[in-house]
PDB file of N, CA and C in Angstrom:
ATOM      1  N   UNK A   1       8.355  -0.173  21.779  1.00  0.00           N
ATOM      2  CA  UNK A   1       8.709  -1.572  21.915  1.00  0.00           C
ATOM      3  C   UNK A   1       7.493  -2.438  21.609  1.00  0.00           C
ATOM      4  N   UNK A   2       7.556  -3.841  20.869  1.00  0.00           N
ATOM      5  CA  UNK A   2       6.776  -4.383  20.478  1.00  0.00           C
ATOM      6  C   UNK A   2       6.257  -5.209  21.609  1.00  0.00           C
ATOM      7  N   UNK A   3       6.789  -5.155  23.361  1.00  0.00           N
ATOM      8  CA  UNK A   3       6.117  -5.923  23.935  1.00  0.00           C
ATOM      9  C   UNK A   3       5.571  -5.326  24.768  1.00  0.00           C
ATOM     10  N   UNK A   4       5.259  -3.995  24.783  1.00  0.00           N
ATOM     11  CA  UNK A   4       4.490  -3.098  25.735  1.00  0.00           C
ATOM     12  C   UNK A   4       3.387  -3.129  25.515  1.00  0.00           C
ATOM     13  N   UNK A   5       2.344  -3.035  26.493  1.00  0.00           N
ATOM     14  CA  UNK A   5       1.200  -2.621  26.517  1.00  0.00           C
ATOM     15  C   UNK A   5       0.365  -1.856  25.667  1.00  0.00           C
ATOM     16  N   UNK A   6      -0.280  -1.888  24.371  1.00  0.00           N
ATOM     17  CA  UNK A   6      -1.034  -0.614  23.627  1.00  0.00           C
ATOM     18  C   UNK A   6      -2.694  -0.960  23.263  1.00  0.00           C
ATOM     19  N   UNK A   7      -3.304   0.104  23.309  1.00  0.00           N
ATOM     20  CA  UNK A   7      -5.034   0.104  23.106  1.00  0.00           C
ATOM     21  C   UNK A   7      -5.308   0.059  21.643  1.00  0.00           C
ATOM     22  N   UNK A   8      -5.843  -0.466  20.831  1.00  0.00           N
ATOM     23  CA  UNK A   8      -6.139   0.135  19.973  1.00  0.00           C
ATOM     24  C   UNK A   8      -7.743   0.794  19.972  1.00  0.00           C
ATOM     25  N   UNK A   9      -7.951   1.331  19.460  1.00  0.00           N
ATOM     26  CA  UNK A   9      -9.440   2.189  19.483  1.00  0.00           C
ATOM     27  C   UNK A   9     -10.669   2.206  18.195  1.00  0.00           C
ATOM     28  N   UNK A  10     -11.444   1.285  17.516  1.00  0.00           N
ATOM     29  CA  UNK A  10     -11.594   1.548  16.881  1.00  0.00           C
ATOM     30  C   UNK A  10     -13.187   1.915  16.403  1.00  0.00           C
ATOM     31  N   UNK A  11     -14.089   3.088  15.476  1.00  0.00           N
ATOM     32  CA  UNK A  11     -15.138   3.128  15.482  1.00  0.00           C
ATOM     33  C   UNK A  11     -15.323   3.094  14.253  1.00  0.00           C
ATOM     34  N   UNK A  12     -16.630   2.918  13.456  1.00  0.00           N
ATOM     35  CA  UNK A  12     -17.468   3.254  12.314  1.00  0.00           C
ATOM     36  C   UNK A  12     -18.100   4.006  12.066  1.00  0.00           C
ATOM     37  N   UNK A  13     -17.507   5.348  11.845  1.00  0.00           N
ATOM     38  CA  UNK A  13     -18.922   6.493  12.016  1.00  0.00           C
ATOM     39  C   UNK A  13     -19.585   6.483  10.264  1.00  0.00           C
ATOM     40  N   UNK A  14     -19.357   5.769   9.455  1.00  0.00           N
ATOM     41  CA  UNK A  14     -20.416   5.742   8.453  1.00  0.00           C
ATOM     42  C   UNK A  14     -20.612   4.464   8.112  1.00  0.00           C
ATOM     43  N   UNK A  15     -21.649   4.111   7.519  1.00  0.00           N
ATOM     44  CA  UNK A  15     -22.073   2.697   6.806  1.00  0.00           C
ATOM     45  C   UNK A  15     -23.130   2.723   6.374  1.00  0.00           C
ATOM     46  N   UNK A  16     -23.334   2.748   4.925  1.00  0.00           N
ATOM     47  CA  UNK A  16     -24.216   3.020   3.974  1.00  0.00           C
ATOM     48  C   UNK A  16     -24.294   2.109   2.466  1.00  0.00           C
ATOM     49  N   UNK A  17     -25.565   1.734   2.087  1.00  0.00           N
ATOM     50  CA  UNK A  17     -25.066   1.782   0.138  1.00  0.00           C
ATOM     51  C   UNK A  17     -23.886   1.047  -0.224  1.00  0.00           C
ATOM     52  N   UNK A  18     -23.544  -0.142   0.972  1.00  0.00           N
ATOM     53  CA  UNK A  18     -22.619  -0.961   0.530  1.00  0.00           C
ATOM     54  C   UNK A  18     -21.062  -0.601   0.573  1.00  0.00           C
ATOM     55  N   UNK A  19     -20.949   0.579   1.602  1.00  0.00           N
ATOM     56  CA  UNK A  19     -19.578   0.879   1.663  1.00  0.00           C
ATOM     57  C   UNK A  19     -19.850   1.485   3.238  1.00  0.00           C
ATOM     58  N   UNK A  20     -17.891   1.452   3.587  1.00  0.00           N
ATOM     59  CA  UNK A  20     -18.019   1.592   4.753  1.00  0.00           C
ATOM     60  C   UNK A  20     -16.596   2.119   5.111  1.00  0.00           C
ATOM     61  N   UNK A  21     -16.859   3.363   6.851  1.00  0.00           N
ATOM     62  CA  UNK A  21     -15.657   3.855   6.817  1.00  0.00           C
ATOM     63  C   UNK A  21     -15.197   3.423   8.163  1.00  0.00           C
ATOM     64  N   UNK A  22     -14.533   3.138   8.371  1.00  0.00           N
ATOM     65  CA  UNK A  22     -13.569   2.886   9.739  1.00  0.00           C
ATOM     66  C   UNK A  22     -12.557   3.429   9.892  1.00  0.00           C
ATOM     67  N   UNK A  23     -12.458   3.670  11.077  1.00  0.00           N
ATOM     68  CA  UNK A  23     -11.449   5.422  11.751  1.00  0.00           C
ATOM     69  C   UNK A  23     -10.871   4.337  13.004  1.00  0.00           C
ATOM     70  N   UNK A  24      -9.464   4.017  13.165  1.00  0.00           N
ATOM     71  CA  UNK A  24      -8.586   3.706  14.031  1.00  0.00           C
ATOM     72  C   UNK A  24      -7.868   4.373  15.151  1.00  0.00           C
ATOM     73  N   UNK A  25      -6.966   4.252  16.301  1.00  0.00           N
ATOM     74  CA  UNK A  25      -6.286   5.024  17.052  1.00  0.00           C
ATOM     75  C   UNK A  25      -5.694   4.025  17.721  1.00  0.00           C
ATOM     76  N   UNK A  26      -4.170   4.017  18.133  1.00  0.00           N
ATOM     77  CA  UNK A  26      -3.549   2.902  18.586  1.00  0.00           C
ATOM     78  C   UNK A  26      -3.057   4.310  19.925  1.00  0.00           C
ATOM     79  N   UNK A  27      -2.726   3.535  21.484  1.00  0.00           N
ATOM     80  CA  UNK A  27      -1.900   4.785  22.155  1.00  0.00           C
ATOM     81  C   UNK A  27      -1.276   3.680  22.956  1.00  0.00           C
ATOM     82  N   UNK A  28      -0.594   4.150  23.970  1.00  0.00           N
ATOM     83  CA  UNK A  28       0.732   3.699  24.636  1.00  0.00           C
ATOM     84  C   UNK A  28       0.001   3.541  26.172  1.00  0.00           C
ATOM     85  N   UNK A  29       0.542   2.964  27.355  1.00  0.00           N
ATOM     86  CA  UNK A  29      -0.160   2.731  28.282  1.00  0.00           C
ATOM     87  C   UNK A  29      -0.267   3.907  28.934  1.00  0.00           C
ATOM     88  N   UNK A  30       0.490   5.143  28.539  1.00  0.00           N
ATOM     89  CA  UNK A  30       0.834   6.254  29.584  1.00  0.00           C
ATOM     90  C   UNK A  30      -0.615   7.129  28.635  1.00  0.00           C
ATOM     91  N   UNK A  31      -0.940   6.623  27.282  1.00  0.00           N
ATOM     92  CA  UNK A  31      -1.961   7.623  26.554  1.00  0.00           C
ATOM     93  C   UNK A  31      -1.977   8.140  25.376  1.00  0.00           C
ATOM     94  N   UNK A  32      -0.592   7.787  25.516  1.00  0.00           N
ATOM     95  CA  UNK A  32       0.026   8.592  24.038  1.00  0.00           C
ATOM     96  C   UNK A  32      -0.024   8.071  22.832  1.00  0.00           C
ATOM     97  N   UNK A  33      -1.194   8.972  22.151  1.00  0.00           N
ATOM     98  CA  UNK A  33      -1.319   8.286  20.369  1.00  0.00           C
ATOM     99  C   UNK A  33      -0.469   8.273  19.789  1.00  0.00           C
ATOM    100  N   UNK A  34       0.003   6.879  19.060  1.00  0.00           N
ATOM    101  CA  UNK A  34       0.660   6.264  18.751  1.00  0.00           C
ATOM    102  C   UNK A  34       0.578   5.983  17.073  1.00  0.00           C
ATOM    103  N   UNK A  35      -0.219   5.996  16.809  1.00  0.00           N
ATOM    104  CA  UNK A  35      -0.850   5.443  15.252  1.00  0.00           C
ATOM    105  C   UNK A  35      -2.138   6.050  14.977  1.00  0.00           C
ATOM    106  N   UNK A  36      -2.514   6.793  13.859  1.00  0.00           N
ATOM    107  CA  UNK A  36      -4.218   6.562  13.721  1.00  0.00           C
ATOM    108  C   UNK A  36      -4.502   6.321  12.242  1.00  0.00           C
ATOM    109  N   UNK A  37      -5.549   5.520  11.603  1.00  0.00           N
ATOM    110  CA  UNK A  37      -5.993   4.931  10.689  1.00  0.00           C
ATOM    111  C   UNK A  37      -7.023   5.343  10.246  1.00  0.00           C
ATOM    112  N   UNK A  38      -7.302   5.160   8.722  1.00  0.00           N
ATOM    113  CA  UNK A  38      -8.690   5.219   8.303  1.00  0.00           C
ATOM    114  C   UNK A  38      -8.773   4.257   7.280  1.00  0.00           C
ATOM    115  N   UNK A  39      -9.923   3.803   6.846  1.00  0.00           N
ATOM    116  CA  UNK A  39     -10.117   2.525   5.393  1.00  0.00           C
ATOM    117  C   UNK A  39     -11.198   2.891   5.151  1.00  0.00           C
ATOM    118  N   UNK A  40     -11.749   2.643   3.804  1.00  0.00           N
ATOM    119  CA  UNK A  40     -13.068   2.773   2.798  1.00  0.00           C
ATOM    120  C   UNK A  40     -13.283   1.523   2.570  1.00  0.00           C
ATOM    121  N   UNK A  41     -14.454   1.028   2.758  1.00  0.00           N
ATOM    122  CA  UNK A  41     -14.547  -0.497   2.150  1.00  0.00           C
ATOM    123  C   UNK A  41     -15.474  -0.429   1.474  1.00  0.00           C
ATOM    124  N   UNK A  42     -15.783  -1.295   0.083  1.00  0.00           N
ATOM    125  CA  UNK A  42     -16.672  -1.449  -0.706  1.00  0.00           C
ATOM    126  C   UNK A  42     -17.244  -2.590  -0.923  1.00  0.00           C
ATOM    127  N   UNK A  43     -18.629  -2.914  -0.711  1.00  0.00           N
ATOM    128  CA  UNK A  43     -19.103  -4.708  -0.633  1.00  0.00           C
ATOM    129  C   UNK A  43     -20.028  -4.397  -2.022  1.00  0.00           C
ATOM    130  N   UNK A  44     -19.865  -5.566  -2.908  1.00  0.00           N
ATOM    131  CA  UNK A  44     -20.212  -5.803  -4.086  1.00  0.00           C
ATOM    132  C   UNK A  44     -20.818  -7.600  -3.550  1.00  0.00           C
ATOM    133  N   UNK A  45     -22.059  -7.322  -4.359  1.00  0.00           N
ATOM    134  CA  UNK A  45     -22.148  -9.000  -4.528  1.00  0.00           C
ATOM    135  C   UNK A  45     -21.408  -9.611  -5.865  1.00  0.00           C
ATOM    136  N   UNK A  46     -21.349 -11.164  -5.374  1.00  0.00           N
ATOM    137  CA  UNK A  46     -20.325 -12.081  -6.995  1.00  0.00           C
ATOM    138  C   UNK A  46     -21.565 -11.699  -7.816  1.00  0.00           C
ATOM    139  N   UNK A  47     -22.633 -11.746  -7.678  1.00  0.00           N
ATOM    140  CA  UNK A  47     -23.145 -11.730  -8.826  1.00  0.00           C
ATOM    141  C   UNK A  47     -24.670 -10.941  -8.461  1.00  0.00           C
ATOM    142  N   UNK A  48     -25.060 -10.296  -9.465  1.00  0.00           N
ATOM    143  CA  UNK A  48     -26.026  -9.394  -9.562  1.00  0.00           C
ATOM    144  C   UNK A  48     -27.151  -9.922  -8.739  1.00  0.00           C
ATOM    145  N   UNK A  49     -28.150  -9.088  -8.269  1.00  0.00           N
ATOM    146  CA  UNK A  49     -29.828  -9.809  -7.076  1.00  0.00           C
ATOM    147  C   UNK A  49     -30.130 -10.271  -8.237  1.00  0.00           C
ATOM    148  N   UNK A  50     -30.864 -11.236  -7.949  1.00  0.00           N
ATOM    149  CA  UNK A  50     -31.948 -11.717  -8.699  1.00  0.00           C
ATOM    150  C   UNK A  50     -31.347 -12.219  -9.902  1.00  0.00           C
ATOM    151  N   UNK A  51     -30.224 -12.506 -10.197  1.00  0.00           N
ATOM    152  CA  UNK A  51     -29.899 -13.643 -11.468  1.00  0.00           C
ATOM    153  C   UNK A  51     -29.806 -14.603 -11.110  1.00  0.00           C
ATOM    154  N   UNK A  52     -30.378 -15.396 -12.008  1.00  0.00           N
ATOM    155  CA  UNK A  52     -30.959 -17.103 -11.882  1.00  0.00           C
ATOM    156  C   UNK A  52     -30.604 -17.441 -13.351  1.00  0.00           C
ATOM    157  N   UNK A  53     -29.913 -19.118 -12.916  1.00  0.00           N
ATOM    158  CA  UNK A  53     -29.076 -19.385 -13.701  1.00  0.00           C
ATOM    159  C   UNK A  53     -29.457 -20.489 -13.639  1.00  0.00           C
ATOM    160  N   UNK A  54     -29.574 -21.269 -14.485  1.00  0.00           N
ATOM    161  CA  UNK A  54     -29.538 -22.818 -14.762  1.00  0.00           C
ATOM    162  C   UNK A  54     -28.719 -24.254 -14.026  1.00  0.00           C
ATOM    163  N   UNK A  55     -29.309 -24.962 -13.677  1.00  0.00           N
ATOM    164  CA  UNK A  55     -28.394 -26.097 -13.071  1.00  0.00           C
ATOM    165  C   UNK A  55     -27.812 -26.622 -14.002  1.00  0.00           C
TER     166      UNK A  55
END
């Protein structure tokens, strides 16, 4: 049920070199895992270090 009580849980066990992993766990009030997740993220800059550009 969408109006019960639930935890979600969440940690980062890597982050490096502009990317990153996050590990999820959702459970129920009695304990019971419910959901678990993972994502890769990748951070890029808009534009390269050190380019310099004209006004």
């Amino acid at each position: 049920r969408a109006d019960e009580w639930l935890l979600f849980d969440q940690e980062t066990p890597s982050s490096c070199c502009a990317r990153g992993l996050a590990n999820g766990q959702m459970f129920t009030a009695d304990g019971t895992l419910v959901i678990s997740v993972s994502q890769e993220g990748l951070i890029r800059p808009l534009e390269p270090v050190g380019d310099v550009r004209d006004a």
